[in-house]
C-alpha atoms as a PDB file:
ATOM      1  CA  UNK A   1       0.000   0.000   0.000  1.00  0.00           C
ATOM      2  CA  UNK A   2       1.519   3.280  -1.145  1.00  0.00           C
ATOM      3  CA  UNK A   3       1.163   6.779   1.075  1.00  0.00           C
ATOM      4  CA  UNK A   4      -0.468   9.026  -1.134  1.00  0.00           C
ATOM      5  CA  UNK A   5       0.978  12.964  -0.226  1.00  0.00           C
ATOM      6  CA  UNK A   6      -1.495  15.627  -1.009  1.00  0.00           C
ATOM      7  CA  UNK A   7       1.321  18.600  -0.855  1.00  0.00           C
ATOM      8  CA  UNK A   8       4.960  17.489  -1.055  1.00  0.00           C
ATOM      9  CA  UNK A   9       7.077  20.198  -0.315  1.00  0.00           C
ATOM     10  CA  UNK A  10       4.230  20.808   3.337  1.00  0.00           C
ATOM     11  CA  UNK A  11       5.162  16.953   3.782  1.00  0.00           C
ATOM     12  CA  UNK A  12       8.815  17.668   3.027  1.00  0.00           C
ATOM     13  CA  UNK A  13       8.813  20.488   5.649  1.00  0.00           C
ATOM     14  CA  UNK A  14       7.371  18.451   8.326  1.00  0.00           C
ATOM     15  CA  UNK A  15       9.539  15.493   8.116  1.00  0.00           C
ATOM     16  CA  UNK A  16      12.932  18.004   7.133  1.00  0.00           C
ATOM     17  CA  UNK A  17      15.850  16.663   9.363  1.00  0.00           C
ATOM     18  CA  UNK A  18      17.627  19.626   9.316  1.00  0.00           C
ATOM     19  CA  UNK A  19      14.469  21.489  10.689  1.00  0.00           C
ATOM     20  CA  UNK A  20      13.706  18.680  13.182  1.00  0.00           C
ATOM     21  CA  UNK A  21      17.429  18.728  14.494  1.00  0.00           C
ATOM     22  CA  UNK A  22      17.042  22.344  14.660  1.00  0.00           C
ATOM     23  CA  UNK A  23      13.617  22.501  16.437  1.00  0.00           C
ATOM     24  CA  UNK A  24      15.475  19.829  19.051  1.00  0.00           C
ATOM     25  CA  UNK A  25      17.895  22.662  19.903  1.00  0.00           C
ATOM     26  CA  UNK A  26      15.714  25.300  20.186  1.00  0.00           C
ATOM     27  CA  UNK A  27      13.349  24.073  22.994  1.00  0.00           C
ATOM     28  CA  UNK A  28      16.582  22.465  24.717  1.00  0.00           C
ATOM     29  CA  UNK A  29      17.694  26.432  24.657  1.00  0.00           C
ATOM     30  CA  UNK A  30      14.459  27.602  25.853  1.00  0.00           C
ATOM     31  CA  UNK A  31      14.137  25.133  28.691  1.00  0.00           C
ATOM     32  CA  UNK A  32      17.721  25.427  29.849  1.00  0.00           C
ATOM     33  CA  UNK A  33      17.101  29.464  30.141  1.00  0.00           C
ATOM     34  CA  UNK A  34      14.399  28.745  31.727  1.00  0.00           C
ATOM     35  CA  UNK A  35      16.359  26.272  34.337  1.00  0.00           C
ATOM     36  CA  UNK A  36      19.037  28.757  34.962  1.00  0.00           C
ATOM     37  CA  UNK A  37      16.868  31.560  35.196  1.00  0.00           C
ATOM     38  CA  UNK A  38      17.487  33.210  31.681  1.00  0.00           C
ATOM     39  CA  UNK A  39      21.353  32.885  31.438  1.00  0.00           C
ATOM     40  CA  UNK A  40      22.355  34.293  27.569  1.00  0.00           C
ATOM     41  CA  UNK A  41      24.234  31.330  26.379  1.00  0.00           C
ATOM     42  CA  UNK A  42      21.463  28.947  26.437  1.00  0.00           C
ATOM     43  CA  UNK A  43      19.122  32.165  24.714  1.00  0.00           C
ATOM     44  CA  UNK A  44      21.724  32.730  22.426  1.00  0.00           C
ATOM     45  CA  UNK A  45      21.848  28.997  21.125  1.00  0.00           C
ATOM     46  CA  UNK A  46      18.131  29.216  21.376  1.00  0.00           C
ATOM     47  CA  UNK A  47      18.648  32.194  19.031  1.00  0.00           C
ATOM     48  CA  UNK A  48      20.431  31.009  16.652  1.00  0.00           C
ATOM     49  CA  UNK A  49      18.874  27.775  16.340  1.00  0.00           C
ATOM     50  CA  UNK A  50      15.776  29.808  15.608  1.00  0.00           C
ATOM     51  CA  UNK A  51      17.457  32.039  12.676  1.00  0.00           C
ATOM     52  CA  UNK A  52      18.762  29.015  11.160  1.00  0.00           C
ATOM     53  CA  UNK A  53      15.169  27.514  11.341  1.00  0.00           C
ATOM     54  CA  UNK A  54      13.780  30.575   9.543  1.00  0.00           C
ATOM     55  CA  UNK A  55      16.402  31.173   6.843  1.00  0.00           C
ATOM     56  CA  UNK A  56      16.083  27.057   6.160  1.00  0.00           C
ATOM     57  CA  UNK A  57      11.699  27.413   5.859  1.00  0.00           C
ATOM     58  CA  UNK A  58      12.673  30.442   3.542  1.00  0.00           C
ATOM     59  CA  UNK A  59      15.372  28.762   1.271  1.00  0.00           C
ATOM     60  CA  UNK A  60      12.783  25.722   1.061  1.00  0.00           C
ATOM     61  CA  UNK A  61       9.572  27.487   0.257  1.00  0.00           C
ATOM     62  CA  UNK A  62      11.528  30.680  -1.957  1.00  0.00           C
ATOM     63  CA  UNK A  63      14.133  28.873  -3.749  1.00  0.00           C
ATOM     64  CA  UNK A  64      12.131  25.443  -3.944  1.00  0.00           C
ATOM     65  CA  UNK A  65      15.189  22.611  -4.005  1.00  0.00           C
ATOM     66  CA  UNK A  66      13.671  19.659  -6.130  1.00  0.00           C
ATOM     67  CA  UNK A  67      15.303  16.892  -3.440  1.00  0.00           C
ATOM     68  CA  UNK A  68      15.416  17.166   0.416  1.00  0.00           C
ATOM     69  CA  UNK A  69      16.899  14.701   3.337  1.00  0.00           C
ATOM     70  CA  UNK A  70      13.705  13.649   5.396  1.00  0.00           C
ATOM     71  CA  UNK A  71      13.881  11.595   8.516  1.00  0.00           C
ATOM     72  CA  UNK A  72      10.526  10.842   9.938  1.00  0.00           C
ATOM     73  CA  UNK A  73      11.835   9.332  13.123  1.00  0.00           C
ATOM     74  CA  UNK A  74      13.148  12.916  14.165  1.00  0.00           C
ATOM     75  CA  UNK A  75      10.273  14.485  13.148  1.00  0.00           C
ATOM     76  CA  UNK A  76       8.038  12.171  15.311  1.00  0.00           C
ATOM     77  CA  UNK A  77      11.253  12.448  18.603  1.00  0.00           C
ATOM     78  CA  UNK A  78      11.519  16.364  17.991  1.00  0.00           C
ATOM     79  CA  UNK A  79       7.090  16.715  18.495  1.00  0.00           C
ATOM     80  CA  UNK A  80       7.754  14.490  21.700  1.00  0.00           C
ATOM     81  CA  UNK A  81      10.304  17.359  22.841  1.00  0.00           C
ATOM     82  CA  UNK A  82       7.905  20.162  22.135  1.00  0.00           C
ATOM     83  CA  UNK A  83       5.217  18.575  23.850  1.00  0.00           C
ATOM     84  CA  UNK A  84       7.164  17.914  26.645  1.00  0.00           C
ATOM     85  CA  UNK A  85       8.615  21.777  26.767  1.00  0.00           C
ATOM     86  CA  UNK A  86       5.207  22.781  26.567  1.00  0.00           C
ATOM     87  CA  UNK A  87       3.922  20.268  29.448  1.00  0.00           C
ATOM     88  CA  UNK A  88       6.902  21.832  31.869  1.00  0.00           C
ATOM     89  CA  UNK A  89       5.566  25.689  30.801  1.00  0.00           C
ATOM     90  CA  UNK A  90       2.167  24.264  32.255  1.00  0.00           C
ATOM     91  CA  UNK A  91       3.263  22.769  35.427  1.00  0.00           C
ATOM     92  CA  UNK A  92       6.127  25.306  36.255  1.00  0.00           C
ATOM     93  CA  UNK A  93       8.695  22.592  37.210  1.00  0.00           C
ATOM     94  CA  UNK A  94      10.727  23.482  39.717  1.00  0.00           C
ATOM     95  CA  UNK A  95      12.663  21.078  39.995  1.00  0.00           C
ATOM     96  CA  UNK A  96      15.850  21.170  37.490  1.00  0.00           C
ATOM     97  CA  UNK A  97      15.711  17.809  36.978  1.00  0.00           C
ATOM     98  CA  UNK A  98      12.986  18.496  34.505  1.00  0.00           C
ATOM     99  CA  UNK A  99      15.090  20.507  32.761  1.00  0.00           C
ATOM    100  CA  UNK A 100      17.972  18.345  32.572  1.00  0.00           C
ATOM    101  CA  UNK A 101      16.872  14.950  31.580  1.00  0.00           C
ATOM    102  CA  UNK A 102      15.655  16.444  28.357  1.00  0.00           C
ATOM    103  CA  UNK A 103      18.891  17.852  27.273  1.00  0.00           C
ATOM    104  CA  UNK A 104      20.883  14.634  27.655  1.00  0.00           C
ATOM    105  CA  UNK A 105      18.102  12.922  26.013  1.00  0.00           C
ATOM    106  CA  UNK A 106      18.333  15.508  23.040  1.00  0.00           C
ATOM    107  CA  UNK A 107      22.074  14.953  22.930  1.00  0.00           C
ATOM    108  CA  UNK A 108      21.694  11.185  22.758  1.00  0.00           C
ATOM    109  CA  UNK A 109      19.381  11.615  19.995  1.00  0.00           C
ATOM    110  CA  UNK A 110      20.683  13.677  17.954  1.00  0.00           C
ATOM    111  CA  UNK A 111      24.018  11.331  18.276  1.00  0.00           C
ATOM    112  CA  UNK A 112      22.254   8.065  17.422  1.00  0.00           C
ATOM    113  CA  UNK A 113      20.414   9.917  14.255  1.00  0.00           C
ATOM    114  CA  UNK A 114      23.869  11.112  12.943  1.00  0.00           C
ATOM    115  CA  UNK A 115      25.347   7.234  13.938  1.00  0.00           C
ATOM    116  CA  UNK A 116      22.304   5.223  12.244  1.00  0.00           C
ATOM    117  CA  UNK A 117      20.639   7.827  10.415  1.00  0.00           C
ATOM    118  CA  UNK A 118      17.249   6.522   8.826  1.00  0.00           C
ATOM    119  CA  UNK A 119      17.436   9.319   6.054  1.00  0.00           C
ATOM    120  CA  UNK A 120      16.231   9.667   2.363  1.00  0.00           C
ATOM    121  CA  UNK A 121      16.475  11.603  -0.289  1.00  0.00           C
ATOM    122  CA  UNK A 122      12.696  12.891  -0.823  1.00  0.00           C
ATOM    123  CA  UNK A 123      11.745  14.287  -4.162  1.00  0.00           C
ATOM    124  CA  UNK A 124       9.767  16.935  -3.958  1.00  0.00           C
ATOM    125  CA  UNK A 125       9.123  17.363  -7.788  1.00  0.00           C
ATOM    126  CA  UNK A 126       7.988  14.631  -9.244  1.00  0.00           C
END
């Protein structure tokens, strides 16, 4: 049974790795701030990792590559992160342990993905 994909380059935005990796760091940034009460190297990162998510969404909807690395497994493990940044926002941890646990788990993914990557070249235009 094949997946049929209404919108391809919308499906190749969602499942980006580069944008998934990227989205990792960001709320890793934001909840170590957060942690340490708003120190400028974790915002910074934060920062950055959000200009580099911006300036990768504009190169792929402006210039409009034909190919793109996906990796659905980060997509799905970067949503997890969000969800669980947003679920600490709700609850106002204060415990840094919250805060912690995520950003060794982030670091252990994003080492396994670059290890044994499940990537593939997706064509957008076919």
């Amino acid at each position: 049974m094949t997946e049929q994909i209404r919108h391809r380059r919308l499906h190749a935005f969602y499942n980006s790795k580069v944008l998934n990796a990227l989205a990792i760091v960001m709320v890793v940034g934001l909840s170590s701030s957060i942690c340490y009460n708003l120190l400028t190297l974790p915002l910074i990162c934060g920062a950055i990792a959000l200009l580099l998510f911006i300036a990768y969404s504009l190169w792929l909807w402006i210039k409009k590559p034909a190919k793109i690395v996906i990796d659905s497994r980060l997509s799905n493990i970067s949503s997890a992160f969000l969800y669980y940044y947003l679920i600490i926002l709700t609850i106002k941890a204060t415990n840094e342990w919250w805060y912690i646990v995520p950003c060794v788990c982030a670091i252990a993914v994003l080492f396994i993905c670059l290890i044994k990557p499940k990537d593939q070249m997706f064509n957008i235009v076919e």
